[in-house]
Every structure is written in C-alpha cells, then in structure tokens.
N, C-alpha and C. Protein backbone atom coordinates (compact mmCIF):
# COMPACT_ATOMS: atom_id res chain seq x y z
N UNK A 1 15.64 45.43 12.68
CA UNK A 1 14.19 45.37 12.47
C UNK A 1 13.91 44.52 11.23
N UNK A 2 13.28 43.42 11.22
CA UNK A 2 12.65 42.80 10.34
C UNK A 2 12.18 43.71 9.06
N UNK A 3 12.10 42.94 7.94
CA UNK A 3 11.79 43.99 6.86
C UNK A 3 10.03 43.78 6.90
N UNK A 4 9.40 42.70 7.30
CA UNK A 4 7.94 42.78 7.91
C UNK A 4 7.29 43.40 8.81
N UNK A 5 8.02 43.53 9.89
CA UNK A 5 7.69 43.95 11.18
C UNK A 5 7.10 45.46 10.52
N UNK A 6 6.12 45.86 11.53
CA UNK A 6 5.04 46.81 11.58
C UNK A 6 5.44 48.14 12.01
N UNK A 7 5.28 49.13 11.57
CA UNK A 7 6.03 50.38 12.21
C UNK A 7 4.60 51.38 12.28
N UNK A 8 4.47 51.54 13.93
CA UNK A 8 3.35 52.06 14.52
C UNK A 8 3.72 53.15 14.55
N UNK A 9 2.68 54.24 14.15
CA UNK A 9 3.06 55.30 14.34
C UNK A 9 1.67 56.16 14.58
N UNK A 10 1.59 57.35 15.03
CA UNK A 10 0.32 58.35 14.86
C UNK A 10 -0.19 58.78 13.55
N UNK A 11 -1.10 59.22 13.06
CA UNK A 11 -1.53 59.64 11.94
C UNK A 11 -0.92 61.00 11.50
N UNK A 12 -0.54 62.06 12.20
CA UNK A 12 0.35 62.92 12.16
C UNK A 12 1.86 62.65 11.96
N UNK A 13 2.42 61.35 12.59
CA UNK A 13 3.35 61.09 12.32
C UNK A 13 3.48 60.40 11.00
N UNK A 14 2.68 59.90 10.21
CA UNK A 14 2.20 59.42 9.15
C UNK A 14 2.26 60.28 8.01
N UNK A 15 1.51 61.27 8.30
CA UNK A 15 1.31 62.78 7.50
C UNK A 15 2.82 63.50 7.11
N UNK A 16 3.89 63.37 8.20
CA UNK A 16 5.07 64.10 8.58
C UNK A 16 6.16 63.04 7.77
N UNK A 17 5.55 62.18 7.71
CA UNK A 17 6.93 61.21 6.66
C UNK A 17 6.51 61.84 5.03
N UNK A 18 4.84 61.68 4.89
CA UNK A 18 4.63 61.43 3.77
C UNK A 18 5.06 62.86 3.11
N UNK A 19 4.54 63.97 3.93
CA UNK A 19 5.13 65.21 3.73
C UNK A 19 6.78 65.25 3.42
N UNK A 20 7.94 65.08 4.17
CA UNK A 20 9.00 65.08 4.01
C UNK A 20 9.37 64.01 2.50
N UNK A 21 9.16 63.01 2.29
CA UNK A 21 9.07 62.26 1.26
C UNK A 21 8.96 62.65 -0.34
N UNK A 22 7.28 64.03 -0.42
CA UNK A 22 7.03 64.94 -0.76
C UNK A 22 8.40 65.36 -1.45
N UNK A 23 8.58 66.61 -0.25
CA UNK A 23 9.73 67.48 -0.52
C UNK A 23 10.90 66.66 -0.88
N UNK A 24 11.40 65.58 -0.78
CA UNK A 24 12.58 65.14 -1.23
C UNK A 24 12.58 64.87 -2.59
N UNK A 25 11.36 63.92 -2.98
CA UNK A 25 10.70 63.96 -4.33
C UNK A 25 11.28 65.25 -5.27
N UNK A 26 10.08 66.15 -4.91
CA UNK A 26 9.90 67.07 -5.86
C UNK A 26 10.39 68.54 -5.89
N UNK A 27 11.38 68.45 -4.71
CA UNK A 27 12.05 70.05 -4.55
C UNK A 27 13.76 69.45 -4.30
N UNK A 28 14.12 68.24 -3.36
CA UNK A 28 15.43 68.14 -3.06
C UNK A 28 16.16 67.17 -4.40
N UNK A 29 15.51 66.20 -5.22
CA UNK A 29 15.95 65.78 -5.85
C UNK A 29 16.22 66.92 -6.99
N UNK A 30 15.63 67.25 -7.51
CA UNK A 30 15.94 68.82 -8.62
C UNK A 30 16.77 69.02 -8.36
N UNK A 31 17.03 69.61 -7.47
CA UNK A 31 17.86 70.79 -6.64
C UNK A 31 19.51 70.22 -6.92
N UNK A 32 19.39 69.02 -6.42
CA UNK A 32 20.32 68.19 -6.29
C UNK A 32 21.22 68.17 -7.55
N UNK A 33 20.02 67.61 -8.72
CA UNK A 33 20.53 67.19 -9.89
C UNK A 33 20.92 68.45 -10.67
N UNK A 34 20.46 69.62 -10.60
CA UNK A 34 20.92 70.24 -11.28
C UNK A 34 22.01 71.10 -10.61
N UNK A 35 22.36 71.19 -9.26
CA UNK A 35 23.75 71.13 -8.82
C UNK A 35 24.60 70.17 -9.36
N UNK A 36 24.78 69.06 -9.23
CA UNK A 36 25.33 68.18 -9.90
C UNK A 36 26.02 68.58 -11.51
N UNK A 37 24.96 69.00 -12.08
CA UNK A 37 25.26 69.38 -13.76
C UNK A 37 26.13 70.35 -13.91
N UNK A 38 25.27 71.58 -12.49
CA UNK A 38 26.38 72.62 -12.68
C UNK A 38 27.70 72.37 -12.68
N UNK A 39 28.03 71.42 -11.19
CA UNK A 39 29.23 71.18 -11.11
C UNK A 39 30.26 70.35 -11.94
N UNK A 40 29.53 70.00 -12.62
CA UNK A 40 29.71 69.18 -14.07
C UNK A 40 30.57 69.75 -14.97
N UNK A 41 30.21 71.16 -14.95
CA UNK A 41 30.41 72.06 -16.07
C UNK A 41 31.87 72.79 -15.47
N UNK A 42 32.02 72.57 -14.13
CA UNK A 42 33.40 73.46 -13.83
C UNK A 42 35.07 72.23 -13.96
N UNK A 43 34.62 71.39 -15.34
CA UNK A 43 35.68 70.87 -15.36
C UNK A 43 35.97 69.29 -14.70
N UNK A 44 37.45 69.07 -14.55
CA UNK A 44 37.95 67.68 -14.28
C UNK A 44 37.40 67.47 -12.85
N UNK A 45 36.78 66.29 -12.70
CA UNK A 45 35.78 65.87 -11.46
C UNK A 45 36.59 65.43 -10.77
N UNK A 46 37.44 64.91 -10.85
CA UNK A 46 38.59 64.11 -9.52
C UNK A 46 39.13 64.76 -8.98
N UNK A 47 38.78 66.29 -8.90
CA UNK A 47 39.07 67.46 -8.09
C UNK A 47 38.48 68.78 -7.92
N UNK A 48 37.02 68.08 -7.92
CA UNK A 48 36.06 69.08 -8.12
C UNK A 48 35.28 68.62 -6.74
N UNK A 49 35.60 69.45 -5.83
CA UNK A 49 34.80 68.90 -4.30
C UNK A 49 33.45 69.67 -4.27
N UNK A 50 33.02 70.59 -5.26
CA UNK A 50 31.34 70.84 -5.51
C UNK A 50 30.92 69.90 -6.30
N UNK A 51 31.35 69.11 -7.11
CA UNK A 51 30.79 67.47 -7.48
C UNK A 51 30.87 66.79 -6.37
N UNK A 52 31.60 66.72 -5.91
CA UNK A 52 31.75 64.98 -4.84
C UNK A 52 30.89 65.77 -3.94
N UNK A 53 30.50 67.10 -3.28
CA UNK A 53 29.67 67.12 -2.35
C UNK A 53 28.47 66.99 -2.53
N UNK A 54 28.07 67.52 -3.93
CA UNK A 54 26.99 67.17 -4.62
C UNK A 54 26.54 65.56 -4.73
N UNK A 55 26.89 64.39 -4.97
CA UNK A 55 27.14 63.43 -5.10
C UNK A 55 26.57 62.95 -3.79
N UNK A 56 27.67 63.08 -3.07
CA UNK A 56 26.95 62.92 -1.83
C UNK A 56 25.97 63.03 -0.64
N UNK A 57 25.62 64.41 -1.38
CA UNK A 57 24.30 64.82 -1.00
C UNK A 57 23.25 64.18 -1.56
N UNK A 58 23.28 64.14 -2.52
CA UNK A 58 22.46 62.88 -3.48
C UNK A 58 22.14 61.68 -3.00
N UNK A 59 23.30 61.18 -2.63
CA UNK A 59 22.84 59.64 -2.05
C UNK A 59 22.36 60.20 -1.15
N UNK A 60 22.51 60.50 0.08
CA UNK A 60 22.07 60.61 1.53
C UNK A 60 20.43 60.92 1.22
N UNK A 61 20.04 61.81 0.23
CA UNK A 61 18.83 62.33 0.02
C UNK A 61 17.95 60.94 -0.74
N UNK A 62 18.56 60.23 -1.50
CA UNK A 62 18.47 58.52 -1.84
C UNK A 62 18.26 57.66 -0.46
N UNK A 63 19.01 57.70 0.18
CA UNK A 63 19.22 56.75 1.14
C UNK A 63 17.83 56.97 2.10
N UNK A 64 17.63 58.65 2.35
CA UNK A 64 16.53 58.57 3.22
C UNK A 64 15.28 58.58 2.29
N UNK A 65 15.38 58.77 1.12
CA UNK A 65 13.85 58.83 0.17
C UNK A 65 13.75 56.89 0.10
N UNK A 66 14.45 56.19 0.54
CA UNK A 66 14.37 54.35 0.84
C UNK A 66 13.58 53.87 1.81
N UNK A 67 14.84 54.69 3.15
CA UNK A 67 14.09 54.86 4.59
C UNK A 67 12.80 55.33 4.54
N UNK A 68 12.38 56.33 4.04
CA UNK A 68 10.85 56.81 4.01
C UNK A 68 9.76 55.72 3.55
N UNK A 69 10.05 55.46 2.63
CA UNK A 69 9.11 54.54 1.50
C UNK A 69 9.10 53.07 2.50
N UNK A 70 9.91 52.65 2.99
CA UNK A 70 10.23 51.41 3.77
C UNK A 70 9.24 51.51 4.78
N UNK A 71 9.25 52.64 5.66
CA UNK A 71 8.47 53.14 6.89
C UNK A 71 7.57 53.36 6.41
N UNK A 72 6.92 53.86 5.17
CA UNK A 72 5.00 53.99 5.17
C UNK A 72 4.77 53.01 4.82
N UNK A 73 5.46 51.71 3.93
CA UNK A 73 4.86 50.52 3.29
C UNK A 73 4.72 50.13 4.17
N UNK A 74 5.48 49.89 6.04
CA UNK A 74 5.30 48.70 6.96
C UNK A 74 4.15 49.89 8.00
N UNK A 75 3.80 51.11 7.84
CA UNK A 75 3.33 51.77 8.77
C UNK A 75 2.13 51.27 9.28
N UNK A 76 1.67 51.53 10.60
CA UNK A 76 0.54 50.71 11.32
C UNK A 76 0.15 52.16 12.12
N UNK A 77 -0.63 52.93 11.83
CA UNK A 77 -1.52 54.06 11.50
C UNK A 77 -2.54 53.71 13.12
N UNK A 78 -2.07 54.30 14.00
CA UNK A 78 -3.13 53.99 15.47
C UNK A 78 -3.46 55.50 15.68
N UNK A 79 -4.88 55.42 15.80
CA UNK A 79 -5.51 56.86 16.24
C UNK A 79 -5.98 56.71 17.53
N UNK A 80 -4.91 57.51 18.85
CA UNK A 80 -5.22 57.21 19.92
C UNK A 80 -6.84 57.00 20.54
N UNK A 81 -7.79 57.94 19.84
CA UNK A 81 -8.75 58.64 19.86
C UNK A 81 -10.00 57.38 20.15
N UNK A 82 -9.32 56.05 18.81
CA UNK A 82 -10.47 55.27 19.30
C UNK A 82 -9.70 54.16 20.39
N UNK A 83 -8.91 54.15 21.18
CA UNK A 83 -8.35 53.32 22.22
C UNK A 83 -8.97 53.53 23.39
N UNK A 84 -9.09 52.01 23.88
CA UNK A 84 -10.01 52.51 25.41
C UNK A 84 -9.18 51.74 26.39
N UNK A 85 -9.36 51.81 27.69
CA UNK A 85 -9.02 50.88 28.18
C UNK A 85 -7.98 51.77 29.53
N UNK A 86 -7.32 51.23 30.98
CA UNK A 86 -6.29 51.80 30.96
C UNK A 86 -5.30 51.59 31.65
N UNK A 87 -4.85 50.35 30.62
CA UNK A 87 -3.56 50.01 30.21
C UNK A 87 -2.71 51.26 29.56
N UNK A 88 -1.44 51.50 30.06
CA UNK A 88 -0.78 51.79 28.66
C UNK A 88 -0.29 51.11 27.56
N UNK A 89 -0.47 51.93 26.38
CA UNK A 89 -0.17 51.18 25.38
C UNK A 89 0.02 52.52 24.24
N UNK A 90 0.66 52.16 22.74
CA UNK A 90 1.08 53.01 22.24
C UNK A 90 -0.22 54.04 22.15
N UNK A 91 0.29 55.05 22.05
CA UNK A 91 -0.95 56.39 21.68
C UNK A 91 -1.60 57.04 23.13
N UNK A 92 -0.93 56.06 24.32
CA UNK A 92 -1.60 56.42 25.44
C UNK A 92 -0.81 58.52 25.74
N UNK A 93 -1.55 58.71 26.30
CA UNK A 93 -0.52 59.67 27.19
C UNK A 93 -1.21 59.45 28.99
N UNK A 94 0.43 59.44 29.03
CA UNK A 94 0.36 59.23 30.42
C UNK A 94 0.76 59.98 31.55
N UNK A 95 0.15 60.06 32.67
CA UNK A 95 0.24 61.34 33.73
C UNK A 95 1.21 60.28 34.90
N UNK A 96 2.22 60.56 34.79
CA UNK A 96 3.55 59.92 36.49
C UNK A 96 3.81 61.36 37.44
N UNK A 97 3.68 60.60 38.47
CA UNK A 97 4.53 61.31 39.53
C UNK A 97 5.73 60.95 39.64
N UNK A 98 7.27 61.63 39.63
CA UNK A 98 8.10 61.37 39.97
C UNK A 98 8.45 61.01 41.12
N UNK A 99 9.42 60.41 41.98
CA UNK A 99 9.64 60.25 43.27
C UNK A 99 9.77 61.45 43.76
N UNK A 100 9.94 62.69 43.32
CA UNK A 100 10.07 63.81 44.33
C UNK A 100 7.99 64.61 44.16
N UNK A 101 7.42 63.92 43.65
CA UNK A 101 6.11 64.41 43.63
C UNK A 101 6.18 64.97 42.31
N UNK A 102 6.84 65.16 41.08
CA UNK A 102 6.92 66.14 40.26
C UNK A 102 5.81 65.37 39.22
N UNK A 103 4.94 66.39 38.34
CA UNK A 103 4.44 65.58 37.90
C UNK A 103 4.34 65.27 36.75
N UNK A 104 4.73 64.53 35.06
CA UNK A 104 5.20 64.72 34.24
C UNK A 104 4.24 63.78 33.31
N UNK A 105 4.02 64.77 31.94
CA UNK A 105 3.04 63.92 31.03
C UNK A 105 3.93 63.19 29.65
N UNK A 106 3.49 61.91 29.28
CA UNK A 106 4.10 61.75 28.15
C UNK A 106 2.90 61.17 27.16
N UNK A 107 3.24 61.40 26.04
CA UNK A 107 2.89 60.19 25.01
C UNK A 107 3.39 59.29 24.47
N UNK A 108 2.75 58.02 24.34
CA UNK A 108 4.00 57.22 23.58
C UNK A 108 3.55 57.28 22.41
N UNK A 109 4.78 57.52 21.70
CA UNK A 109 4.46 57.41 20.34
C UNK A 109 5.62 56.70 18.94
N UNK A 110 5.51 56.92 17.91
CA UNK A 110 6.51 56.47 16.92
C UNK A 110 8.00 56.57 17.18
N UNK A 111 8.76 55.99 16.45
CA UNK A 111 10.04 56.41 16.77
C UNK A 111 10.70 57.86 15.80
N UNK A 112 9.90 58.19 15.05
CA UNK A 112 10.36 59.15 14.31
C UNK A 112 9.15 60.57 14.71
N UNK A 113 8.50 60.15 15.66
CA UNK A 113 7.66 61.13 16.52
C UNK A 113 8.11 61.70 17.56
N UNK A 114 9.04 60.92 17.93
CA UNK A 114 9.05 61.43 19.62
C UNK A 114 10.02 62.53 19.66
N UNK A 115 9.51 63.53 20.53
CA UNK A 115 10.05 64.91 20.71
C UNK A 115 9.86 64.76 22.51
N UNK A 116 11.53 64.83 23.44
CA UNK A 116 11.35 64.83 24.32
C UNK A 116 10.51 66.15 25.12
N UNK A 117 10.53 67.35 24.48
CA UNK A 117 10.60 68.33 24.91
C UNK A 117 9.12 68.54 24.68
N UNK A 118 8.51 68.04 23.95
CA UNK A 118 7.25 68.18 24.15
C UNK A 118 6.77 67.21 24.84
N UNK A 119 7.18 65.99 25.42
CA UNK A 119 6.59 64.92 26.13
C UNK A 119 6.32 63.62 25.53
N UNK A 120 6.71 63.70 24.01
CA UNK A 120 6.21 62.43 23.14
C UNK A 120 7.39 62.01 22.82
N UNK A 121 7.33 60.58 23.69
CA UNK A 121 8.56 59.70 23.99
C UNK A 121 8.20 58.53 22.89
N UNK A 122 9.30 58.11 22.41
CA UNK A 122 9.15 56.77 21.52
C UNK A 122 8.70 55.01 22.35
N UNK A 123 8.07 54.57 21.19
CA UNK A 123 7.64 53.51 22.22
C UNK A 123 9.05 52.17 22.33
N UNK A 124 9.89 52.69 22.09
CA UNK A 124 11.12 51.63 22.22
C UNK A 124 12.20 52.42 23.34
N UNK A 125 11.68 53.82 23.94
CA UNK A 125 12.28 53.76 25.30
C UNK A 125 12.34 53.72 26.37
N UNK A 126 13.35 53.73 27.07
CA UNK A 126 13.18 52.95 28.68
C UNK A 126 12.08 53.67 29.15
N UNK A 127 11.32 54.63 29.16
CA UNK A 127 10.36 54.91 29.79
C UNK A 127 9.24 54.03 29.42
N UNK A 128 9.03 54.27 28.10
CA UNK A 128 7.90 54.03 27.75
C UNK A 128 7.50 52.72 28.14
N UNK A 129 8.92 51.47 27.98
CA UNK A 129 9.23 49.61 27.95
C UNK A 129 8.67 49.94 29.41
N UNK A 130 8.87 50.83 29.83
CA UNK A 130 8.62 50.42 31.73
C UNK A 130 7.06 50.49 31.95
N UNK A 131 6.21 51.63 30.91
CA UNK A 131 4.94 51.94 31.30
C UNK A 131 3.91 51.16 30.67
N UNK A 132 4.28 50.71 29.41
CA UNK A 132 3.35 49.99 28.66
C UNK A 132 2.99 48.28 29.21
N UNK A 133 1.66 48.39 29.33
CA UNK A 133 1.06 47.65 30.01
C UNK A 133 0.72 47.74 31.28
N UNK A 134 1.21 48.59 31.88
CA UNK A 134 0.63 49.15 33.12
C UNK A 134 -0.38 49.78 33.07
N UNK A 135 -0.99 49.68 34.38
CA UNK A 135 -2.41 50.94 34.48
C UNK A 135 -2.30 51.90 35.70
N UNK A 136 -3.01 52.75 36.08
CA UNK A 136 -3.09 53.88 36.55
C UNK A 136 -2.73 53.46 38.74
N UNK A 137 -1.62 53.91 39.13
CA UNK A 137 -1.62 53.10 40.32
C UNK A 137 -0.23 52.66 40.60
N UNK A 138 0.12 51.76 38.78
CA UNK A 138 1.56 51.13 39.18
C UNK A 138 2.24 51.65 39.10
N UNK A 139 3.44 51.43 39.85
CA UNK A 139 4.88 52.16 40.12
C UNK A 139 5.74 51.27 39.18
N UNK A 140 6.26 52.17 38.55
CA UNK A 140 7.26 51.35 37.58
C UNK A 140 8.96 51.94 37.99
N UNK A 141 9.50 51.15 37.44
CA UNK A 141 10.85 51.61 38.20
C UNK A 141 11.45 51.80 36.57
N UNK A 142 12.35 52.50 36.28
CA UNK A 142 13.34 52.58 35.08
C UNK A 142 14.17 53.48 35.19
N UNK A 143 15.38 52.45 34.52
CA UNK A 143 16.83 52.70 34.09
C UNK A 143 16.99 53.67 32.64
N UNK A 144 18.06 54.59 33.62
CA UNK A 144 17.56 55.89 32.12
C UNK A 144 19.62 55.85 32.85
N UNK A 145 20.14 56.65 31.51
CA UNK A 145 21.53 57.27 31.47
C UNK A 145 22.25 57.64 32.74
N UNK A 146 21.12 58.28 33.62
CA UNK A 146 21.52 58.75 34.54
C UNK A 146 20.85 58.25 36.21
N UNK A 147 20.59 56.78 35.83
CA UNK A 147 20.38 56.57 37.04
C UNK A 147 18.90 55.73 37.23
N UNK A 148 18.74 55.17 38.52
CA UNK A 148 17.32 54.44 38.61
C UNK A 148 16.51 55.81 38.86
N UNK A 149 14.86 55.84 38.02
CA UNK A 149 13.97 56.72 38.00
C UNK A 149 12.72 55.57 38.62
N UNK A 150 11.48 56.62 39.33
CA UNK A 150 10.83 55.63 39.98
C UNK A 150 9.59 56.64 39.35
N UNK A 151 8.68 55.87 38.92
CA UNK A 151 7.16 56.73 38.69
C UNK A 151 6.06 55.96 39.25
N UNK A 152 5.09 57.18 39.21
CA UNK A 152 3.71 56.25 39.72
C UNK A 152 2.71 56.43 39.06
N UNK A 153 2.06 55.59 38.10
CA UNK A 153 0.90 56.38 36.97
C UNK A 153 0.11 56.49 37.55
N UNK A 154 -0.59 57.69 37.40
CA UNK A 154 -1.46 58.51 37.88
C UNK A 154 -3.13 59.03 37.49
N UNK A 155 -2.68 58.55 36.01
CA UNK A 155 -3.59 58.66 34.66
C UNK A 155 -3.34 58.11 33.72
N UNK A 156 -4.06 57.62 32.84
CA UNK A 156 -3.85 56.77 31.52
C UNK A 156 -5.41 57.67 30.59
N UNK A 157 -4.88 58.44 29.57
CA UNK A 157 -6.14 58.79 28.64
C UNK A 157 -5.35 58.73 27.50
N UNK A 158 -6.44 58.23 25.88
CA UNK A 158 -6.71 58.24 24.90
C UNK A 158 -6.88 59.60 24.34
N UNK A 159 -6.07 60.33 24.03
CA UNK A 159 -7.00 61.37 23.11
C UNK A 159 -6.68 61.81 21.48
C-alpha cells in the first residue's frame, strides 16, 4: 500500500482505531515500561526472559501505536448514511441470494472493520471485488477458498 493511498473506513471504524490508540498511549505503554524497570531490577539481562519478554512486548505495542497513527493520518471517513445511488460501493450493505436461494446480508466496509460473523466484509475481498459496482439484479460470480460462489443482488441500501 502506498504511503498516500487513502484508507476508507466507517466512522465507527474510525472511533475503534482512535480508541485502541488511546489505550496503547496511556494504559499499555506504562504498563509496559514499568514492567520493563521491574525486570530491570531482577539482575543480569542476558538471562532475564521477563526483560526480553518485556522488550518485546514493547516494540510490538510500538509497532502497532505506528500502524495506528499511519491509518488515521491516510483515513477517508465515509458515512454510509449520506450515499445514494444503487451501485455498490463501500458503506453499501448488500442483500444476495445464494445459488441455493439462501439469503445473505453484507456490508462493505474497512479492512480493520470487517467482522465475518456479523456480515461486515472488507472492501479488498473476493466478495466484496465481485459486488462493488454492481446494482440490484446482477449476478456476480466469485472465487472464495472453497470454490466458485454465485450471487444475485437483491438489494443495495445506504444506512
């Protein structure tokens, strides 16, 4: 991913970085550092594996407090709410029939949003690449892990 490129996401999903970001800030970094000190205190470090785990917990908690800050500076904030139209497109949720009639809702949404189990699929997967830009009618065909899947959109709403 480009270090420009735009990272679309929901306003909740927006809320849910800045929140986690939050807590890494001002409860996991502490936490961290003064583990660290403790482990400091139990002696020679080149064999102190509550330092080096400490340590390492540290960076990782670094590494994603980067990732975070990276993702709200490029974030692109879409509130399905004012989208019209019906195309899919990110923020849509969309109503398919499966080929056996089944009938299944998704949203597309961020990549750090999507929860299959609730229906909010990211907009960089094979479902979603298959639905976006379609409207209510087309049959899209997509390649998933386990095989060709066939849908038929049924509905396209904004909410």
């Amino acid at each position: 991913m480009a270090m420009s490129e735009r990272v679309p996401m929901l306003s909740d999903g927006y809320e849910s970085l800045r929140d986690e970001l939050r807590r890494l800030k001002t409860v996991d970094r502490p936490a961290i550092s003064a583990a660290i000190e403790e482990a400091r205190g139990h002696g020679d470090l080149s064999e102190n594996a509550e330092y080096h785990a400490a340590k390492e917990r540290q960076g990782l908690i670094e590494a994603r407090v980067v990732e975070i800050e990276d993702k709200l500076g490029r974030a692109e904030v879409i509130d399905p709410s004012k989208l019209k139209g019906n195309k899919v497109q990110f923020g849509a949720t969309v109503t398919v029939l499966d080929e056996d009639d089944n009938k299944r809702v998704f949203q597309i949404v961020g990549i750090d949003e999507a929860d299959a189990k609730e229906g909010r699929i990211s907009y960089t997967s094979p479902i979603a690449r298959a639905l976006i830009g379609r409207s209510k009618g087309d049959e899209v065909e997509v390649t998933t892990p386990s095989g060709e899947k066939y849908y038929e959109i049924v509905g396209v709403r904004f909410k």
